[in-house]
PDB file of N, CA and C in Angstrom:
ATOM      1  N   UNK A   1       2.312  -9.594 -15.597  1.00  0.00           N
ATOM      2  CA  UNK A   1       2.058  -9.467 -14.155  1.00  0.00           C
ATOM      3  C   UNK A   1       0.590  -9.117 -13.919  1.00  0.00           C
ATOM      4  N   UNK A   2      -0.554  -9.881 -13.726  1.00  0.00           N
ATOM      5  CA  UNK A   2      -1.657  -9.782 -13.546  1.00  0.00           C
ATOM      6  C   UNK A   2      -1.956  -9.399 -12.450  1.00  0.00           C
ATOM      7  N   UNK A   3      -0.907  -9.869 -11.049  1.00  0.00           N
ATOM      8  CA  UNK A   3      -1.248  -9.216  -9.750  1.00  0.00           C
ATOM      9  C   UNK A   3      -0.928  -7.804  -9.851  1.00  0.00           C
ATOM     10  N   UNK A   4      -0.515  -7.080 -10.597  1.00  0.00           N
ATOM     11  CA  UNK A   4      -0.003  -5.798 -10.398  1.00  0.00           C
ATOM     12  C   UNK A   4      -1.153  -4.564 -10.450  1.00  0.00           C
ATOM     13  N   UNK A   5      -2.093  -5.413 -10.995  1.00  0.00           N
ATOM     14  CA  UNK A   5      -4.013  -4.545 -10.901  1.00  0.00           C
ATOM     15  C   UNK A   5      -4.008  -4.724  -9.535  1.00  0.00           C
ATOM     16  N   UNK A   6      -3.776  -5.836  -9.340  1.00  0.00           N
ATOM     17  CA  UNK A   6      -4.380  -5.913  -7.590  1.00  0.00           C
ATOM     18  C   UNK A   6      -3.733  -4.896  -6.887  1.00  0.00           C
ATOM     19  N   UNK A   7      -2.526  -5.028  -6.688  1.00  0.00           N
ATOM     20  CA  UNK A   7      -1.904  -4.269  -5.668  1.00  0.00           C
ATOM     21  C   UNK A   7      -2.146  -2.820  -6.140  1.00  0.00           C
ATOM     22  N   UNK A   8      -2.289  -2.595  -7.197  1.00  0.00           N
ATOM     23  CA  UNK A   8      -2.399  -0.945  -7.121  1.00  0.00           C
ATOM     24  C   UNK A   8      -3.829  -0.782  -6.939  1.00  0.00           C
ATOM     25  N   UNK A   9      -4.819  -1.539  -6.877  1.00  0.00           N
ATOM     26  CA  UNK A   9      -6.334  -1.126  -6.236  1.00  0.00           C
ATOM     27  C   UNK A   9      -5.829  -0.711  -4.445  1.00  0.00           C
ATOM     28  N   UNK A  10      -5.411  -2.064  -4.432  1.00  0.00           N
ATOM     29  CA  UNK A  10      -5.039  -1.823  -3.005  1.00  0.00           C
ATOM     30  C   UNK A  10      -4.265  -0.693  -2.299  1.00  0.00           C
ATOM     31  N   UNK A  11      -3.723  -0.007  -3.153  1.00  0.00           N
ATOM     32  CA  UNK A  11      -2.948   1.545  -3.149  1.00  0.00           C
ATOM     33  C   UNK A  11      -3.733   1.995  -2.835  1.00  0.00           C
ATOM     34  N   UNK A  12      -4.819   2.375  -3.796  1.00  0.00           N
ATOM     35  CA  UNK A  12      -5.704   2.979  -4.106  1.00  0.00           C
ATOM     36  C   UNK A  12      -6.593   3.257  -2.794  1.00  0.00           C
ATOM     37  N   UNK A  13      -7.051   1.863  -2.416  1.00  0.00           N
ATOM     38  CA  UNK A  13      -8.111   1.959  -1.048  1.00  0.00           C
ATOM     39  C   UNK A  13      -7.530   2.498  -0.026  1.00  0.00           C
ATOM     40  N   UNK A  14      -6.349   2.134   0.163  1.00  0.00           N
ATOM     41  CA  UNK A  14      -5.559   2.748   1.166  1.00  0.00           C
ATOM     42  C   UNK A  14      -5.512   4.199   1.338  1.00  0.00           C
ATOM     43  N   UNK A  15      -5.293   4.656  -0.111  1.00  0.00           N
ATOM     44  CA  UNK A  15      -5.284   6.380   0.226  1.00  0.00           C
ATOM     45  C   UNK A  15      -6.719   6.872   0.047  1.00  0.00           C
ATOM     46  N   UNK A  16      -7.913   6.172  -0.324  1.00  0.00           N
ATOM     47  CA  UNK A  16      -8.910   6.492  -0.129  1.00  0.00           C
ATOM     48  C   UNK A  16      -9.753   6.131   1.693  1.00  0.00           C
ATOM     49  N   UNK A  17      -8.727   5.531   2.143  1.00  0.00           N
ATOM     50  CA  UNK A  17      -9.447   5.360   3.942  1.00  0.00           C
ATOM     51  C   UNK A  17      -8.366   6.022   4.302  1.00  0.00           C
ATOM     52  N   UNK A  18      -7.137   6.181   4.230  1.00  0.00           N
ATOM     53  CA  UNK A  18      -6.426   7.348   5.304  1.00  0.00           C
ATOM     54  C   UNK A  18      -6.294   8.553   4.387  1.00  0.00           C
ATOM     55  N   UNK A  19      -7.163   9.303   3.225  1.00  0.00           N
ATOM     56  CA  UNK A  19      -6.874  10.914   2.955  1.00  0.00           C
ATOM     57  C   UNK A  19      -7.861  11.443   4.015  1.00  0.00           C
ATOM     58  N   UNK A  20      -9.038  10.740   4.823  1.00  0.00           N
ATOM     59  CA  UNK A  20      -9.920  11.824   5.580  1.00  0.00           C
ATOM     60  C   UNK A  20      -9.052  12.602   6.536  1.00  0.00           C
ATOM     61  N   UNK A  21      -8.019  11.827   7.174  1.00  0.00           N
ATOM     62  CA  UNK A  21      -7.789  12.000   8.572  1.00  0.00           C
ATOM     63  C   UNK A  21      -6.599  13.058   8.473  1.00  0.00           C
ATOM     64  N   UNK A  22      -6.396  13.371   9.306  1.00  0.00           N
ATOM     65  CA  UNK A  22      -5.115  14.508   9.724  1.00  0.00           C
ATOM     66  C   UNK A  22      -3.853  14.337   9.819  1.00  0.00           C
ATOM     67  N   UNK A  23      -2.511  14.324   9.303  1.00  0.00           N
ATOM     68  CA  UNK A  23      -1.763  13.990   8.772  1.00  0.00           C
ATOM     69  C   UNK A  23      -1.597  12.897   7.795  1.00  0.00           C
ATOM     70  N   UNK A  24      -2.700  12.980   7.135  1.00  0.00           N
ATOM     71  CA  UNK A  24      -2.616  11.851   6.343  1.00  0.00           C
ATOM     72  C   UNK A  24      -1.176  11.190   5.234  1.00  0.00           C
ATOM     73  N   UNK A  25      -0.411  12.442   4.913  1.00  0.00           N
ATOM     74  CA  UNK A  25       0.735  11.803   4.557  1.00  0.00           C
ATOM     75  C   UNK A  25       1.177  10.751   5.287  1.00  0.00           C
ATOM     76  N   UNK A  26       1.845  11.356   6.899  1.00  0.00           N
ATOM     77  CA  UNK A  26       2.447  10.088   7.541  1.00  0.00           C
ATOM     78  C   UNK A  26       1.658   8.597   7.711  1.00  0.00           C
ATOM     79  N   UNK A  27       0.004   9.368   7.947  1.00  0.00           N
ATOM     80  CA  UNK A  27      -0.613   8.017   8.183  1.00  0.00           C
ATOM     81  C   UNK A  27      -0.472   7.240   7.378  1.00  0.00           C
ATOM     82  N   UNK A  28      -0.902   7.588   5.984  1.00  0.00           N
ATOM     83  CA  UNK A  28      -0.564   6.487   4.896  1.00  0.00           C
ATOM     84  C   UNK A  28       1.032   6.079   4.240  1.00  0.00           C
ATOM     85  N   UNK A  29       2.067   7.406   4.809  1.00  0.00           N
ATOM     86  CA  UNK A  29       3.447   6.328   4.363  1.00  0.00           C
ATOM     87  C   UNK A  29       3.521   5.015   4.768  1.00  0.00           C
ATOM     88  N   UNK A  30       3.030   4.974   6.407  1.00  0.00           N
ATOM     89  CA  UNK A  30       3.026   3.991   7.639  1.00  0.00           C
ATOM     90  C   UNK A  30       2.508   2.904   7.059  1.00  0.00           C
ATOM     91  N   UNK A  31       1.089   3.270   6.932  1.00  0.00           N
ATOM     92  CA  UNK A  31       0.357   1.831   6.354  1.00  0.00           C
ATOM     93  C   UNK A  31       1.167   1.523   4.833  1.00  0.00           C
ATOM     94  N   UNK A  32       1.538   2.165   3.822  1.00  0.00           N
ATOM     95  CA  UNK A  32       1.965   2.369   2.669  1.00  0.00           C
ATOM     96  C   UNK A  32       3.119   1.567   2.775  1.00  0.00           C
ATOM     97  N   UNK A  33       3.968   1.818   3.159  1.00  0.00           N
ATOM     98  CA  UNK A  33       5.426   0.538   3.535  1.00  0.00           C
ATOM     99  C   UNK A  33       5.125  -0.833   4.225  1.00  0.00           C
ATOM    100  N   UNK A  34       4.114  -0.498   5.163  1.00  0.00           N
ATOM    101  CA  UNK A  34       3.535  -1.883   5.961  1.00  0.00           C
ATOM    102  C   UNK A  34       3.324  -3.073   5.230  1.00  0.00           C
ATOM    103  N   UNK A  35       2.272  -1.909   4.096  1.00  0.00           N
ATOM    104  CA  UNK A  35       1.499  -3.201   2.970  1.00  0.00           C
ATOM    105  C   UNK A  35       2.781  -3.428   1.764  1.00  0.00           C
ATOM    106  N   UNK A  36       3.485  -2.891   1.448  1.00  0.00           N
ATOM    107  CA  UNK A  36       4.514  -3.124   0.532  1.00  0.00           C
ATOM    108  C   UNK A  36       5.633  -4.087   1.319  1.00  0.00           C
ATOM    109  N   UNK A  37       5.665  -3.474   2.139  1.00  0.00           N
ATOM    110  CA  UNK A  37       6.458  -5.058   2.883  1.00  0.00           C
ATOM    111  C   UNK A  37       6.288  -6.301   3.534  1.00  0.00           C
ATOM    112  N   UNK A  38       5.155  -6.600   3.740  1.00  0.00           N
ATOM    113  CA  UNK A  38       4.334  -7.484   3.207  1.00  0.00           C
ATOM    114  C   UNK A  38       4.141  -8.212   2.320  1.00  0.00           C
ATOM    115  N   UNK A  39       3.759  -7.108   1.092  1.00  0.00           N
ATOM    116  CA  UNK A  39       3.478  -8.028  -0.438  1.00  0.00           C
ATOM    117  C   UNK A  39       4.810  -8.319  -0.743  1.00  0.00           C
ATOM    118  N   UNK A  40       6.139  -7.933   0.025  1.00  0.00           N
ATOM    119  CA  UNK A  40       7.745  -7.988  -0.770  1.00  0.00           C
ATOM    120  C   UNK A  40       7.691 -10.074  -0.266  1.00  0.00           C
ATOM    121  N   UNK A  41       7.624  -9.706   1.757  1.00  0.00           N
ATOM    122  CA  UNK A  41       7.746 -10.744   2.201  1.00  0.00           C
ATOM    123  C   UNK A  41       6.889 -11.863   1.953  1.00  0.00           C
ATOM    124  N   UNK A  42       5.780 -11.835   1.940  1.00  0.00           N
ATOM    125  CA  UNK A  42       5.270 -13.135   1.185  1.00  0.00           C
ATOM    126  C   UNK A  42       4.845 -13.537  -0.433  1.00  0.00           C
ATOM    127  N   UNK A  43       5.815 -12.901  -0.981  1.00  0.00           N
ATOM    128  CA  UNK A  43       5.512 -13.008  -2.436  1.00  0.00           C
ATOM    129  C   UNK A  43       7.159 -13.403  -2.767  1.00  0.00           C
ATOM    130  N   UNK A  44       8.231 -12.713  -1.602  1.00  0.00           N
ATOM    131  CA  UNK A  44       9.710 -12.735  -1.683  1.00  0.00           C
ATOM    132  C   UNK A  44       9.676 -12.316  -3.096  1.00  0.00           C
ATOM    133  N   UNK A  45       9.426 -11.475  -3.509  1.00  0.00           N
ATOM    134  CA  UNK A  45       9.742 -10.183  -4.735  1.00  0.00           C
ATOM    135  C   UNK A  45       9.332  -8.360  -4.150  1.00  0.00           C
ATOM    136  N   UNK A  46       9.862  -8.288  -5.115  1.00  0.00           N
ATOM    137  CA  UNK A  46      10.320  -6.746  -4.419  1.00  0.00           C
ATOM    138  C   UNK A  46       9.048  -5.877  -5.169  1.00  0.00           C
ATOM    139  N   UNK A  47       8.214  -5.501  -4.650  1.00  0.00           N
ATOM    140  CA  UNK A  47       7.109  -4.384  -5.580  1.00  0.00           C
ATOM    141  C   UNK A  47       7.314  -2.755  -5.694  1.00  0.00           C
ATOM    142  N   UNK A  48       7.713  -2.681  -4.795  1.00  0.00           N
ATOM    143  CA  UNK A  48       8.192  -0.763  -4.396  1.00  0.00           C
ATOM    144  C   UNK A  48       8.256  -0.743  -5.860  1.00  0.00           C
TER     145      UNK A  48
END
């Protein structure tokens, strides 16, 4: 699985642009499921 670098950079950036802000847990579950369901629906495989 070579995409699997990708998507975990992309983790990565994610919690590096929403840890500044103030509740950042919820902010990034939000975006965090957004982008995972996403990569589920147009890849139609499951990444979680």
């Amino acid at each position: 699985m070579e995409s699997q670098a990708f998507y975990l950079s992309v983790d990565f950036f994610i919690v590096s642009v929403c840890a500044p802000f103030r509740g950042f847990k919820r902010v990034y579950g939000v975006v965090f499921d957004l982008w995972h369901h996403s990569v589920a629906f147009f890849n139609g495989k499951n990444y979680f």
